[in-house]
C-alpha atoms as a PDB file:
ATOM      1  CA  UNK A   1       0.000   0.000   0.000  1.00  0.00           C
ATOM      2  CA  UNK A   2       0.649   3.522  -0.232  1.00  0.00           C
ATOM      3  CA  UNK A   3       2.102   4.424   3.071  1.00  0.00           C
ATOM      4  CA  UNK A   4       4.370   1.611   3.349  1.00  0.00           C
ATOM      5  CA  UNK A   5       5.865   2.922   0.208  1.00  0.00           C
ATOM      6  CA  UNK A   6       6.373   5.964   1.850  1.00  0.00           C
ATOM      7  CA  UNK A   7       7.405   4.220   5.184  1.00  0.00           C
ATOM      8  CA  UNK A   8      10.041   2.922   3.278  1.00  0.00           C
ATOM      9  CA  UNK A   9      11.338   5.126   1.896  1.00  0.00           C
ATOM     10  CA  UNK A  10      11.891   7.097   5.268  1.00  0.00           C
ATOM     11  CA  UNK A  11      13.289   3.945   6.622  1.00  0.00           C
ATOM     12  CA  UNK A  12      16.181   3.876   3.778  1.00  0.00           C
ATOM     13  CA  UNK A  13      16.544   7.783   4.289  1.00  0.00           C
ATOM     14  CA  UNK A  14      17.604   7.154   8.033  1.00  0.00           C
ATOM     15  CA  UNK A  15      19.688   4.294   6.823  1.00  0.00           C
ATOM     16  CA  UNK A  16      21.706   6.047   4.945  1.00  0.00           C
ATOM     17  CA  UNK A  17      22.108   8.989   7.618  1.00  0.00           C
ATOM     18  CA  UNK A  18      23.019   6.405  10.345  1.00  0.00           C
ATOM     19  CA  UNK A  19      25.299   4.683   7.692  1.00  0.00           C
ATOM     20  CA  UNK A  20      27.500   7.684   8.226  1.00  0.00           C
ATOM     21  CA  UNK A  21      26.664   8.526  11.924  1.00  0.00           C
ATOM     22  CA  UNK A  22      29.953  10.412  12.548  1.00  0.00           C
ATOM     23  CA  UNK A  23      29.414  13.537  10.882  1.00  0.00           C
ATOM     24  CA  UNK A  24      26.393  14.087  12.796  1.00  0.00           C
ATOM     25  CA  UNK A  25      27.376  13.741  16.139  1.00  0.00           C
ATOM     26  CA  UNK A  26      29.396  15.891  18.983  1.00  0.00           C
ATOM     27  CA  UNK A  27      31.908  13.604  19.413  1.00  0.00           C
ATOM     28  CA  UNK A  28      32.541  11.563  16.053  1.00  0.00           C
ATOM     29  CA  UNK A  29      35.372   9.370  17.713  1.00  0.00           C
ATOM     30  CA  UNK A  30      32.972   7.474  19.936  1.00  0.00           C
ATOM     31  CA  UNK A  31      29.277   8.978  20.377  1.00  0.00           C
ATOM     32  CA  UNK A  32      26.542   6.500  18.595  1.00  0.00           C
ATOM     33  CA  UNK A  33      28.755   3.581  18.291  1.00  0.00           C
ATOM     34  CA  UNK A  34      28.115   1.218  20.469  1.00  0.00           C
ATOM     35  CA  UNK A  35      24.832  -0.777  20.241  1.00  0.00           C
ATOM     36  CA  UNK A  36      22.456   0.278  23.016  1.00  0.00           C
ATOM     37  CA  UNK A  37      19.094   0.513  23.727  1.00  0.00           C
ATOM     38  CA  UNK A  38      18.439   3.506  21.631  1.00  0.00           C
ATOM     39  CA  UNK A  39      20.866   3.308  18.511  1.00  0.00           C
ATOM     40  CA  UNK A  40      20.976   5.933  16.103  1.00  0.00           C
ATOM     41  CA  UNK A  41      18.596   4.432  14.073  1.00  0.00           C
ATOM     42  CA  UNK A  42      16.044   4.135  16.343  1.00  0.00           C
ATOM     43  CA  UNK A  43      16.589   7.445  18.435  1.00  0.00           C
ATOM     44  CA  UNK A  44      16.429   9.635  14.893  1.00  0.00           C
ATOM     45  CA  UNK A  45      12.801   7.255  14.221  1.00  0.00           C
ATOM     46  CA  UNK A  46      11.654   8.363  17.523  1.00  0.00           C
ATOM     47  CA  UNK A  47      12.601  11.692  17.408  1.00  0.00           C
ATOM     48  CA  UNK A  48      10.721  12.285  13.820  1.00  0.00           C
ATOM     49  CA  UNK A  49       7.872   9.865  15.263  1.00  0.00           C
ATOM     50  CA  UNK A  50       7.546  11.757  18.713  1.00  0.00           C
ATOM     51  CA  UNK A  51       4.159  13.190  19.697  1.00  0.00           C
ATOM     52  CA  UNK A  52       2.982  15.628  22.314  1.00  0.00           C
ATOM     53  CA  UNK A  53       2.369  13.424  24.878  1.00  0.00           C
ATOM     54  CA  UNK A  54       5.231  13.294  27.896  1.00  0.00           C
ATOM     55  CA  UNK A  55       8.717  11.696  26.883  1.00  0.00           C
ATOM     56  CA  UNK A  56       8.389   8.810  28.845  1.00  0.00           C
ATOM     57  CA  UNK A  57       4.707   7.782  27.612  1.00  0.00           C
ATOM     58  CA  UNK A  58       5.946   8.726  24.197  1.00  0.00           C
ATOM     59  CA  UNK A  59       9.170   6.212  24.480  1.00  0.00           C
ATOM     60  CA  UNK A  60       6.932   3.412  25.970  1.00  0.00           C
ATOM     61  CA  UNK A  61       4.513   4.005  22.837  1.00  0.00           C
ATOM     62  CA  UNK A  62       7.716   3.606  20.565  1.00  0.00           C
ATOM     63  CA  UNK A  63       8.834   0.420  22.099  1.00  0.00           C
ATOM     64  CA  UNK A  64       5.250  -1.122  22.704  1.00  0.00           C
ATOM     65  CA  UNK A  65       5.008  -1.027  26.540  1.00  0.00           C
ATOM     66  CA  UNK A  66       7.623  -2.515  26.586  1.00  0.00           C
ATOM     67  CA  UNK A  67       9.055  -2.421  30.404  1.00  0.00           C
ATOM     68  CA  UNK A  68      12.571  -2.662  28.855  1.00  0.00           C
ATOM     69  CA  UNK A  69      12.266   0.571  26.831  1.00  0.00           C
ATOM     70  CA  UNK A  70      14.993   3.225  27.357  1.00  0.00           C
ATOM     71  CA  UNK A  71      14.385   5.896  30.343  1.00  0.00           C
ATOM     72  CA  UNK A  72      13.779   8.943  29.685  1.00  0.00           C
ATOM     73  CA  UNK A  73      17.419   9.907  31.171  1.00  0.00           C
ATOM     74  CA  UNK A  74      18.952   7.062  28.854  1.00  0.00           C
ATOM     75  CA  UNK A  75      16.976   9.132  26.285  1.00  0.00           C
ATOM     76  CA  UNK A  76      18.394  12.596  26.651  1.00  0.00           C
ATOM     77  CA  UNK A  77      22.379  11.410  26.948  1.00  0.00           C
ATOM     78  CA  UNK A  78      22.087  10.069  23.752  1.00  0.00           C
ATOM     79  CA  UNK A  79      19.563  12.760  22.028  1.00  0.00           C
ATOM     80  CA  UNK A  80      22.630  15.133  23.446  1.00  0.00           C
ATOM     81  CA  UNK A  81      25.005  13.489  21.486  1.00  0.00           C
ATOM     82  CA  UNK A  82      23.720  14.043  17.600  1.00  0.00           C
ATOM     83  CA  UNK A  83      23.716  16.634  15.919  1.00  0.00           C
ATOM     84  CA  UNK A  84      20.414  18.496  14.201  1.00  0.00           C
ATOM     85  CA  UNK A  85      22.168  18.522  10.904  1.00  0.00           C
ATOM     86  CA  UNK A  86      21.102  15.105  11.172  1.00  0.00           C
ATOM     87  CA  UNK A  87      17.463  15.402  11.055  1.00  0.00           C
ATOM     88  CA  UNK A  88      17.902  18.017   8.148  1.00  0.00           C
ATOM     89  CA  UNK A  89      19.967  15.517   6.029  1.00  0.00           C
ATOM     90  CA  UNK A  90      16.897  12.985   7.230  1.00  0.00           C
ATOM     91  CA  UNK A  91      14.567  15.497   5.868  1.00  0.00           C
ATOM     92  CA  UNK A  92      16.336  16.214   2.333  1.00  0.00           C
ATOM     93  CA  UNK A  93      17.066  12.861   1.637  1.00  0.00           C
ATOM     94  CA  UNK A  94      13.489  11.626   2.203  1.00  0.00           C
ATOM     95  CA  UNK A  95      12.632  14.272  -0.063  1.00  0.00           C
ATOM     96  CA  UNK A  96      14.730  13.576  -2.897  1.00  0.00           C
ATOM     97  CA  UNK A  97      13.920   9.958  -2.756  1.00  0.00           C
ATOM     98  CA  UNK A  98       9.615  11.023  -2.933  1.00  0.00           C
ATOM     99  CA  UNK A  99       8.710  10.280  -6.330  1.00  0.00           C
ATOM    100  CA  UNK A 100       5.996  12.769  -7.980  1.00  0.00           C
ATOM    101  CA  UNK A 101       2.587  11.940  -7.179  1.00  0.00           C
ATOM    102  CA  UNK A 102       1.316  13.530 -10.172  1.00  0.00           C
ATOM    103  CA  UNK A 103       1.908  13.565 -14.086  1.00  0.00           C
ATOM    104  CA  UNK A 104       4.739  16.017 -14.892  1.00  0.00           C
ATOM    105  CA  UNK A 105       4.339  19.591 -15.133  1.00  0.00           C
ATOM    106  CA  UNK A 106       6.030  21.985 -15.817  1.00  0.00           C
ATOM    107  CA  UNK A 107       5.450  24.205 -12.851  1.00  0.00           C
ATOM    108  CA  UNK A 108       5.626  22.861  -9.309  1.00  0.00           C
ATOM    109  CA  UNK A 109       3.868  25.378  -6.797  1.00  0.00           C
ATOM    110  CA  UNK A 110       5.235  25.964  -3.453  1.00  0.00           C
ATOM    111  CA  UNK A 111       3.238  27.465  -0.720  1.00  0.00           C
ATOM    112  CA  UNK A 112       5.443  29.351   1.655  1.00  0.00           C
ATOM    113  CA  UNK A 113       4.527  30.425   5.537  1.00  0.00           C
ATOM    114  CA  UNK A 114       5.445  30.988   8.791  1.00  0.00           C
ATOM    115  CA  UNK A 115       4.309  29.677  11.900  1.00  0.00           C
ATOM    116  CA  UNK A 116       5.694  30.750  15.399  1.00  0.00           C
ATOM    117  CA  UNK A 117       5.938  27.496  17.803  1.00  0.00           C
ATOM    118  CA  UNK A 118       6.684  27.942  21.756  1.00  0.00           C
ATOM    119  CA  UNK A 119       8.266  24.946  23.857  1.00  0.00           C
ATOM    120  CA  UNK A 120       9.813  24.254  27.205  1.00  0.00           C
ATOM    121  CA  UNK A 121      13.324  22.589  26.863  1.00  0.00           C
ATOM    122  CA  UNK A 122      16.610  23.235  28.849  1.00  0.00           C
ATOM    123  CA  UNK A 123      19.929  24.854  28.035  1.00  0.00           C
ATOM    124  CA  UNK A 124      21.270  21.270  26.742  1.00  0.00           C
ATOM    125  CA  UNK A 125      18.896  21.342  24.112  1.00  0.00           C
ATOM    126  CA  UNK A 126      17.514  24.829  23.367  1.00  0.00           C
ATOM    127  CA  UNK A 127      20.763  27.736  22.794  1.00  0.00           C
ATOM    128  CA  UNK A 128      19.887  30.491  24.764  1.00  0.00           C
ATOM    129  CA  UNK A 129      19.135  32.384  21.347  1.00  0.00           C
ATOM    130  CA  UNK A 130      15.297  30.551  21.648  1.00  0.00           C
ATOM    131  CA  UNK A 131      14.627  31.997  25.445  1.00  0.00           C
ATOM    132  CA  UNK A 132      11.882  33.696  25.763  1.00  0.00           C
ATOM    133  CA  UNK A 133      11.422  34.146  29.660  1.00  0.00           C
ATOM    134  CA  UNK A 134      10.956  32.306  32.902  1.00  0.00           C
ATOM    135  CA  UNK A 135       6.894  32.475  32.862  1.00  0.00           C
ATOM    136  CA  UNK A 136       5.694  30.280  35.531  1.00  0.00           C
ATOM    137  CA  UNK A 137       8.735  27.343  35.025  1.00  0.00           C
ATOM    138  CA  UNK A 138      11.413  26.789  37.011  1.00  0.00           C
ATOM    139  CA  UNK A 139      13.491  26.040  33.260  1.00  0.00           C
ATOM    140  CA  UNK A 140      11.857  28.758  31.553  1.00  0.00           C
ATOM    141  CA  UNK A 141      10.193  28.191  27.604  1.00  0.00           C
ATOM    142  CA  UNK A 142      11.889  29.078  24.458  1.00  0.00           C
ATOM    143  CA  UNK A 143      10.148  30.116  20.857  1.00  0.00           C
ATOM    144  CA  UNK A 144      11.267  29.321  17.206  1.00  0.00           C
ATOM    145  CA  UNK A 145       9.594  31.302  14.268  1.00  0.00           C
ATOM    146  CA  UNK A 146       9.552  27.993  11.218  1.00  0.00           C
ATOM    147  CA  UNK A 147       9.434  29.168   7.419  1.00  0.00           C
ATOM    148  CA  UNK A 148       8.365  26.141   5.637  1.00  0.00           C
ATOM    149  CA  UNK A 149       8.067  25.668   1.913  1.00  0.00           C
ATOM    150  CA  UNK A 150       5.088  22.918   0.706  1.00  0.00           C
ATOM    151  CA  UNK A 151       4.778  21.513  -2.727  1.00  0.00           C
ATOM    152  CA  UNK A 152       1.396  21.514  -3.047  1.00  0.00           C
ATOM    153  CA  UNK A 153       1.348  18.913  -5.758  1.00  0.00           C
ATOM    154  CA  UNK A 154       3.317  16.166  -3.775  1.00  0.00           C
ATOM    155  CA  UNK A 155       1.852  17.587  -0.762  1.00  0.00           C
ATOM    156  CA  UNK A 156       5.212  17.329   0.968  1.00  0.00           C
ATOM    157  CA  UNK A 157       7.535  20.322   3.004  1.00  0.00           C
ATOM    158  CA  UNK A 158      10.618  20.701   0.380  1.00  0.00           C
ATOM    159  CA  UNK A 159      12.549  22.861   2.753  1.00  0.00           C
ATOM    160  CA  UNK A 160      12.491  24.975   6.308  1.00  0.00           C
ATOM    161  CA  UNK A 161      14.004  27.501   8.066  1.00  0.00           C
ATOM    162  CA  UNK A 162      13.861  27.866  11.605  1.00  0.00           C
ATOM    163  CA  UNK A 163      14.520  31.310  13.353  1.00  0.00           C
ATOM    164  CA  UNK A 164      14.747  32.178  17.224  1.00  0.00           C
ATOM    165  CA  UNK A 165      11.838  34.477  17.852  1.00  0.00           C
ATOM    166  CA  UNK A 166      13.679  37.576  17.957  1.00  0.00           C
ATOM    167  CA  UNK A 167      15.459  37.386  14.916  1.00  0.00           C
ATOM    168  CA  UNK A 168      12.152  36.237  13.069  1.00  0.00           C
ATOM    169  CA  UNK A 169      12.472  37.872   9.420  1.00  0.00           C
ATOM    170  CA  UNK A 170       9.994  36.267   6.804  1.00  0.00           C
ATOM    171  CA  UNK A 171      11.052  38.255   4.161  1.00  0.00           C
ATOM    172  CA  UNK A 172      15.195  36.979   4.903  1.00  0.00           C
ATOM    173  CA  UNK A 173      14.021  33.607   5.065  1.00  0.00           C
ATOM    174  CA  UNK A 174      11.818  34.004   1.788  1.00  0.00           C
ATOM    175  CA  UNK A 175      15.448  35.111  -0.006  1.00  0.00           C
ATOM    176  CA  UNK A 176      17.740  32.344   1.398  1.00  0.00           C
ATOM    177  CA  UNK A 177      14.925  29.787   1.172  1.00  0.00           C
ATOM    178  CA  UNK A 178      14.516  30.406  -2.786  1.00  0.00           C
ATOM    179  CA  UNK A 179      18.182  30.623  -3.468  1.00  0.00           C
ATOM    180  CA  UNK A 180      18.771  27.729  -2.119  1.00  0.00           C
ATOM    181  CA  UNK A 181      15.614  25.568  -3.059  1.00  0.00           C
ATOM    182  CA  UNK A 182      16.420  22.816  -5.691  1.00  0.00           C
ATOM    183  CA  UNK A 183      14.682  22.913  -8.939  1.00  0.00           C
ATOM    184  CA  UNK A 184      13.597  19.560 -10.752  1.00  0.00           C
ATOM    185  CA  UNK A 185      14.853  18.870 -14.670  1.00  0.00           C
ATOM    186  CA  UNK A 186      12.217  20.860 -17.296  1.00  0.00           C
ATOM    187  CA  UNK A 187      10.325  22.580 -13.871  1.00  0.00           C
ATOM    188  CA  UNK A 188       9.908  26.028 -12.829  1.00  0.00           C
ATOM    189  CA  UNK A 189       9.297  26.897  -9.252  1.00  0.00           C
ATOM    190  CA  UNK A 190       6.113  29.040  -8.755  1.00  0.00           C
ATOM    191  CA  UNK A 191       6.383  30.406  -5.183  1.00  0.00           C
ATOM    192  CA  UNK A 192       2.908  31.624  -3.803  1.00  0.00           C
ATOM    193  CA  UNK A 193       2.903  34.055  -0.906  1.00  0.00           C
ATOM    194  CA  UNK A 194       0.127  35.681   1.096  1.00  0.00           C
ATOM    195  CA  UNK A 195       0.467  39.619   1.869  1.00  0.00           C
ATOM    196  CA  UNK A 196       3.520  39.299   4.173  1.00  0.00           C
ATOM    197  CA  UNK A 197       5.460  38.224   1.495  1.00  0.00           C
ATOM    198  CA  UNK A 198       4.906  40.557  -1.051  1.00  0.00           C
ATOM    199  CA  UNK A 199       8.012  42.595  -1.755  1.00  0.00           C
ATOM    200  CA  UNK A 200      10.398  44.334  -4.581  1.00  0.00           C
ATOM    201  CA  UNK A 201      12.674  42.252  -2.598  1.00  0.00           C
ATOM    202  CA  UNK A 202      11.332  38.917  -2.806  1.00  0.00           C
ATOM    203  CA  UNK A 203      10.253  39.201  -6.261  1.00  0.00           C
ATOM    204  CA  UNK A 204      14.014  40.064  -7.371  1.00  0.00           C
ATOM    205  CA  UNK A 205      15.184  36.762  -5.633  1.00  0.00           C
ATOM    206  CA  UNK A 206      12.692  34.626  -7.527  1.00  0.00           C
ATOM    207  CA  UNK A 207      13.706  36.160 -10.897  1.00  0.00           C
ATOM    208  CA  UNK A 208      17.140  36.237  -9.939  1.00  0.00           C
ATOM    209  CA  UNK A 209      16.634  32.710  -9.687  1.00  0.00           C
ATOM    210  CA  UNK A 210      14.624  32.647 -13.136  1.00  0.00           C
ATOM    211  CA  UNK A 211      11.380  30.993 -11.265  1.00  0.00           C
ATOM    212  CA  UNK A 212       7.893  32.405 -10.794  1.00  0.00           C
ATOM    213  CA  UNK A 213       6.111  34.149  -7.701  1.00  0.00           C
ATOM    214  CA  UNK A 214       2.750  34.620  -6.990  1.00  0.00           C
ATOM    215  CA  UNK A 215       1.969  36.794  -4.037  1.00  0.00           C
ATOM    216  CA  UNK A 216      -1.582  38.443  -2.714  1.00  0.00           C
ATOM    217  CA  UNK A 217      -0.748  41.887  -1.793  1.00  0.00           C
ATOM    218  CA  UNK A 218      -2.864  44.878  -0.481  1.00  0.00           C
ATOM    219  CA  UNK A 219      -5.819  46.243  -2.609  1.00  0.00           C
ATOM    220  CA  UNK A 220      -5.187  49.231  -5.007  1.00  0.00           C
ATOM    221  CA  UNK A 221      -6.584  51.723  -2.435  1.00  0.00           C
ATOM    222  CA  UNK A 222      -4.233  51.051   0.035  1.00  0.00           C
ATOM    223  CA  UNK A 223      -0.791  52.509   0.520  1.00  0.00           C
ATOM    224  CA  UNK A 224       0.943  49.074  -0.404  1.00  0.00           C
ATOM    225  CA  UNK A 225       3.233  48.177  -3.129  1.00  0.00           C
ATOM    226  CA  UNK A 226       0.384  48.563  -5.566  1.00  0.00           C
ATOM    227  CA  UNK A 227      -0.408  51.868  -4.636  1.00  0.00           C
ATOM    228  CA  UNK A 228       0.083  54.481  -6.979  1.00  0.00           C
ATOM    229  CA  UNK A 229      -0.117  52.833 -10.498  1.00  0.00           C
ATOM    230  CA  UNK A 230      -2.349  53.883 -13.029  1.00  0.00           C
ATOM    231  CA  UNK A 231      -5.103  51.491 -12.910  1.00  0.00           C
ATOM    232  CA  UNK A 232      -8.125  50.820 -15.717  1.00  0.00           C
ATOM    233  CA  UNK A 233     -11.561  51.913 -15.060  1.00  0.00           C
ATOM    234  CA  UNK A 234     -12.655  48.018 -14.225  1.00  0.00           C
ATOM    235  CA  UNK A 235     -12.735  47.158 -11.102  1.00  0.00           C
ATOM    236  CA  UNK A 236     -11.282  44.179 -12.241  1.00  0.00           C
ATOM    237  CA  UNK A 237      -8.479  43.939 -14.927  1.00  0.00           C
ATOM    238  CA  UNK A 238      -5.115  42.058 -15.184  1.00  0.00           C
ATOM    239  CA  UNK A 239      -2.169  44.523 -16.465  1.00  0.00           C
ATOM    240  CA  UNK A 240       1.445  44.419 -16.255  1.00  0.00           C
ATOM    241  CA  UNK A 241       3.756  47.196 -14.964  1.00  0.00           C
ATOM    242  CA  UNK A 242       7.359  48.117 -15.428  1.00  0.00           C
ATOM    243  CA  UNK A 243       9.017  49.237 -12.725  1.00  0.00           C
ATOM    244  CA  UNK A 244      12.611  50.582 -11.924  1.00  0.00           C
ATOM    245  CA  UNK A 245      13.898  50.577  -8.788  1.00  0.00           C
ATOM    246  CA  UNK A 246      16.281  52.961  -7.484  1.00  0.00           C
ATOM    247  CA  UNK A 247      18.351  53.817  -4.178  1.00  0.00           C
ATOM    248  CA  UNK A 248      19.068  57.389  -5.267  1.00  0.00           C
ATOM    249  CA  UNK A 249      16.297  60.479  -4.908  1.00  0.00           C
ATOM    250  CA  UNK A 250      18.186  62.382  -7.502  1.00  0.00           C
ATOM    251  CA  UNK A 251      15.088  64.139  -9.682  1.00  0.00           C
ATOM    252  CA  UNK A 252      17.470  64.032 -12.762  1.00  0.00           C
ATOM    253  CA  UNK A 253      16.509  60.617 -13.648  1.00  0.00           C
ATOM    254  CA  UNK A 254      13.436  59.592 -15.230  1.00  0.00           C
ATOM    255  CA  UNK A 255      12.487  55.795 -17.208  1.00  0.00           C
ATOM    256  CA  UNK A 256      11.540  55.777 -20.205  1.00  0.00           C
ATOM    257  CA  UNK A 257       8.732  53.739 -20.076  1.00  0.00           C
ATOM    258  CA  UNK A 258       7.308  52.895 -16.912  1.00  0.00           C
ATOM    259  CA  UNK A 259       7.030  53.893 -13.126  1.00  0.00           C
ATOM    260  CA  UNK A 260      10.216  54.929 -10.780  1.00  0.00           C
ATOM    261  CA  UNK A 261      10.031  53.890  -7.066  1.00  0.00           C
ATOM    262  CA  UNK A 262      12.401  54.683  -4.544  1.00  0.00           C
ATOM    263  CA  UNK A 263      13.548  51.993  -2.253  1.00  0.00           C
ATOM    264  CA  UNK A 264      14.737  53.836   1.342  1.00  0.00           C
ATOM    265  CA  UNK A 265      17.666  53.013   3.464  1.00  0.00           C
ATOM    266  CA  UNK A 266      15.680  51.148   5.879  1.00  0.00           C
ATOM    267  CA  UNK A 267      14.529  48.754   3.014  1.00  0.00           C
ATOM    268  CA  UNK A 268      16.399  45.328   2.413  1.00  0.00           C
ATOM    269  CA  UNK A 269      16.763  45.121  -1.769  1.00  0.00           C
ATOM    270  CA  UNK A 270      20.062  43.079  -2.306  1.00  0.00           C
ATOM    271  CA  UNK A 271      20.441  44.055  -5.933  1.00  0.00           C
ATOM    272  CA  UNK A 272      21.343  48.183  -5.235  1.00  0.00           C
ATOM    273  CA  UNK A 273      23.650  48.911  -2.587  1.00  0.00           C
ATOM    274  CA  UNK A 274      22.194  51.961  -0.599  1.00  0.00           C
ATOM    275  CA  UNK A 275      23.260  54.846  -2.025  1.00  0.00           C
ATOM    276  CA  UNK A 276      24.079  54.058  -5.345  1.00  0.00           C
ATOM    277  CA  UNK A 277      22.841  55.310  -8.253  1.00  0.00           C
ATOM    278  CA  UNK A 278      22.083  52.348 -10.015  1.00  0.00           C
ATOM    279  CA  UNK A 279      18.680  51.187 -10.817  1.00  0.00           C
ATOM    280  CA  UNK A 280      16.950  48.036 -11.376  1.00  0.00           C
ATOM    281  CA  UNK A 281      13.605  46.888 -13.326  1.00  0.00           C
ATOM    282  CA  UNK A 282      10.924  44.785 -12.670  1.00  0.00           C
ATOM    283  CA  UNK A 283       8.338  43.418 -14.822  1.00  0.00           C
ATOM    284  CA  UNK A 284       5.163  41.759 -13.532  1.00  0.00           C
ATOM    285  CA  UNK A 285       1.661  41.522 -13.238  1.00  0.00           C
ATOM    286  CA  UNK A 286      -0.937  43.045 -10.923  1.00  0.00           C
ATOM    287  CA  UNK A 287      -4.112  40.769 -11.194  1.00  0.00           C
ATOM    288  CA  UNK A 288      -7.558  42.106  -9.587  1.00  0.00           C
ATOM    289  CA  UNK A 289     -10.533  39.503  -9.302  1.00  0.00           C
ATOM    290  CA  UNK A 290     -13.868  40.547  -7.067  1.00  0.00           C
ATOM    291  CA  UNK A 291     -14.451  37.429  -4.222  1.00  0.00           C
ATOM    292  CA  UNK A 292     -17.557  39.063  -3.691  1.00  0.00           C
ATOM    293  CA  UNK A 293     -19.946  41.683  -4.589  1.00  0.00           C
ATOM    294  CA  UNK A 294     -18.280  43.989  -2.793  1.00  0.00           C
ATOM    295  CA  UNK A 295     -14.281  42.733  -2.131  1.00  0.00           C
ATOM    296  CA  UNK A 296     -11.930  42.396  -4.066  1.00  0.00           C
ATOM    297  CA  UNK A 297      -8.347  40.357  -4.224  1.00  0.00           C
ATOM    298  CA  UNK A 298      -4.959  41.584  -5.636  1.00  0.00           C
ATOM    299  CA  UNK A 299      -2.267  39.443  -6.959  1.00  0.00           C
ATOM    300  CA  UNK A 300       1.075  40.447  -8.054  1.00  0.00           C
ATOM    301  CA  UNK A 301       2.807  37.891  -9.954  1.00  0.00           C
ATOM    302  CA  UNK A 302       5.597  37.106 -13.086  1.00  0.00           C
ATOM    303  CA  UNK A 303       3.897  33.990 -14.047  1.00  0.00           C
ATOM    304  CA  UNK A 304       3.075  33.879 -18.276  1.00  0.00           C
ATOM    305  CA  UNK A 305      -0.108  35.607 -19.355  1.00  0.00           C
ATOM    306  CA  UNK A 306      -0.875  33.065 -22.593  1.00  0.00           C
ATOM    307  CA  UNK A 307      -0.951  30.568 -19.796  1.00  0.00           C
ATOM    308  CA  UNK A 308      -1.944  31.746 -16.769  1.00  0.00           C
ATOM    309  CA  UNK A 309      -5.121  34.223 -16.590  1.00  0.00           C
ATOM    310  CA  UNK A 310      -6.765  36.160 -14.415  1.00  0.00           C
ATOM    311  CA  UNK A 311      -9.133  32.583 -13.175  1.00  0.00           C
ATOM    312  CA  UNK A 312      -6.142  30.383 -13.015  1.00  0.00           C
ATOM    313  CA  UNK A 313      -4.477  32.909 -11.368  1.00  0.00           C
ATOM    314  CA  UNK A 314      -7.427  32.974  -8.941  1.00  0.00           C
ATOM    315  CA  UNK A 315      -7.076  29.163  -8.801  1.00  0.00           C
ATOM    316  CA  UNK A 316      -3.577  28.934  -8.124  1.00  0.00           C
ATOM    317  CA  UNK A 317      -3.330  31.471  -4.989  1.00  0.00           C
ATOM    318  CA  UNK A 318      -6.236  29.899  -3.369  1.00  0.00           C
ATOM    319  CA  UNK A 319      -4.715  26.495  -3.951  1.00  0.00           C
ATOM    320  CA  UNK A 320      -1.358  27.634  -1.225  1.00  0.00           C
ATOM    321  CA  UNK A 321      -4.465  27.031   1.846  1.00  0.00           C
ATOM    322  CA  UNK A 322      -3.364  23.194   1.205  1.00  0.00           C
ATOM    323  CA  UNK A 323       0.089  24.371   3.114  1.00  0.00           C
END
């Protein structure tokens, strides 16, 4: 069946991680190699398989009651001693062995998101970059801000990136995520967004990158990154904008063709040092569509108009809730 395909395949993933144990542990010399109760194999199994219930419950669950099973203290020495590259390299190997569970296309669509996850752990396990505060514990709880990326085709997370709660930046995470996210032979990435996403800055990365983005951003009436264009008389209408970027208010410079928008010190663009002179275009489409009678929705995207209109644009954005 099905899921012991993809049971399987995990399995081998792990096997090939624990086949080289050394690189992911603290001390490669000796930690993992002896044969105990909780191997590497099993303790990275557990730790993927782990659910919210208390450690020990959740270790006699793994073993199946059984009165043998590791304590919990047998537990955390040897959870202490790997690495969390390891359950990365778990993660990306599982996911290059996932074969496509749909015909080939020549798009794959990636939702992106954040989510914002609190925990109680101790210094061991959690740096001190995740504390939050004492609360009402003795130990304190710590917060991670995860940026996930989910192929909504394969309906599988392709890549994450977890950040301690006070660094969280969704729009630095966007960037590294899509510079570093593989694409597949004859595939283009299409990476949809909702509003917090939507910047001069993301979109550069993704065409830097020569994939697609779609991203909802604010309405045309607002004072976001579609404010200010010239816009038809339809309420809705699907038109596409040239715009050049620049770091400079000098008034000497005008485009040719298009509209001029002035990115300010306190704006990340990685493509125009602050100061310079330099300027750099964008091409793309802003796509209006009413949800109801009286609301609208606004999409900014790069994606082909001969193949993508306004309804499977609509289609495509609302398809990213399967993240």
């Amino acid at each position: 069946m099905f899921h012991q395909t993809i049971k399987s395949l995990f399995t081998s993933s792990v096997d090939s991680i624990v086949s080289d144990i050394s690189q992911y542990t603290v001390h490669p010399e000796k930690d993992l190699s002896r044969n105990k109760k909780l191997p590497a194999k099993k303790l990275i199994s557990f730790l993927v398989s782990q659910g919210a219930s208390s450690t020990k419950n959740e270790l006699l669950d793994f073993f199946d009651m059984d009165v043998l099973a590791p304590t919990v203290s047998a537990f955390n020495q040897q959870r202490a001693k790997l690495k969390s590259d390891a359950l990365e390299a778990v993660f990306r190997q599982f996911n290059a062995s996932v074969p496509s569970m749909e015909e080939h296309s020549r798009y794959r669509f990636l939702a992106v998101d954040g989510s914002t996850f609190t925990f109680f752990s101790r210094p061991s396990f959690a740096p001190d970059v995740y504390y939050v505060s004492g609360g009402h514990s003795a130990k304190g709880f710590y917060s991670m801000h995860l940026n996930a990326v989910y192929d909504l085709a394969k309906h599988i997370y392709t890549d994450a990136l977890i950040q301690p709660i006070h660094k969280k930046d969704e729009f630095r995470a966007f960037c590294d995520i899509v510079d570093r996210h593989d694409v597949l032979p004859d595939t283009k990435n299409v990476f949809i967004g909702d509003r917090g996403y939507c910047s001069y800055n993301n979109m550069a990365h993704v065409i830097e990158n020569g994939q697609y983005f779609l991203f909802r951003t604010k309405d045309i009436h607002s004072k976001g990154l579609v404010g200010g264009f010239d816009f038809p008389c339809d309420d809705s209408f699907d038109i596409t904008v040239k715009v050049s970027l620049v770091r400079s208010q000098s008034k000497g410079w005008i485009p040719s063709e298009g509209y001029k928008r002035f990115i300010d010190k306190a704006t990340s663009f990685d493509f125009i040092p602050c100061g310079s002179k330099d300027t750099y275009e964008l091409l793309f489409r802003i796509v209006r569509f009413p949800l109801s009678d009286s609301s609208y929705e606004c999409i900014v995207t790069n994606l082909p108009i001969n193949e993508f209109g306004a309804e499977q644009i609509n289609e495509v954005y609302f398809s990213r809730w399967g993240i």
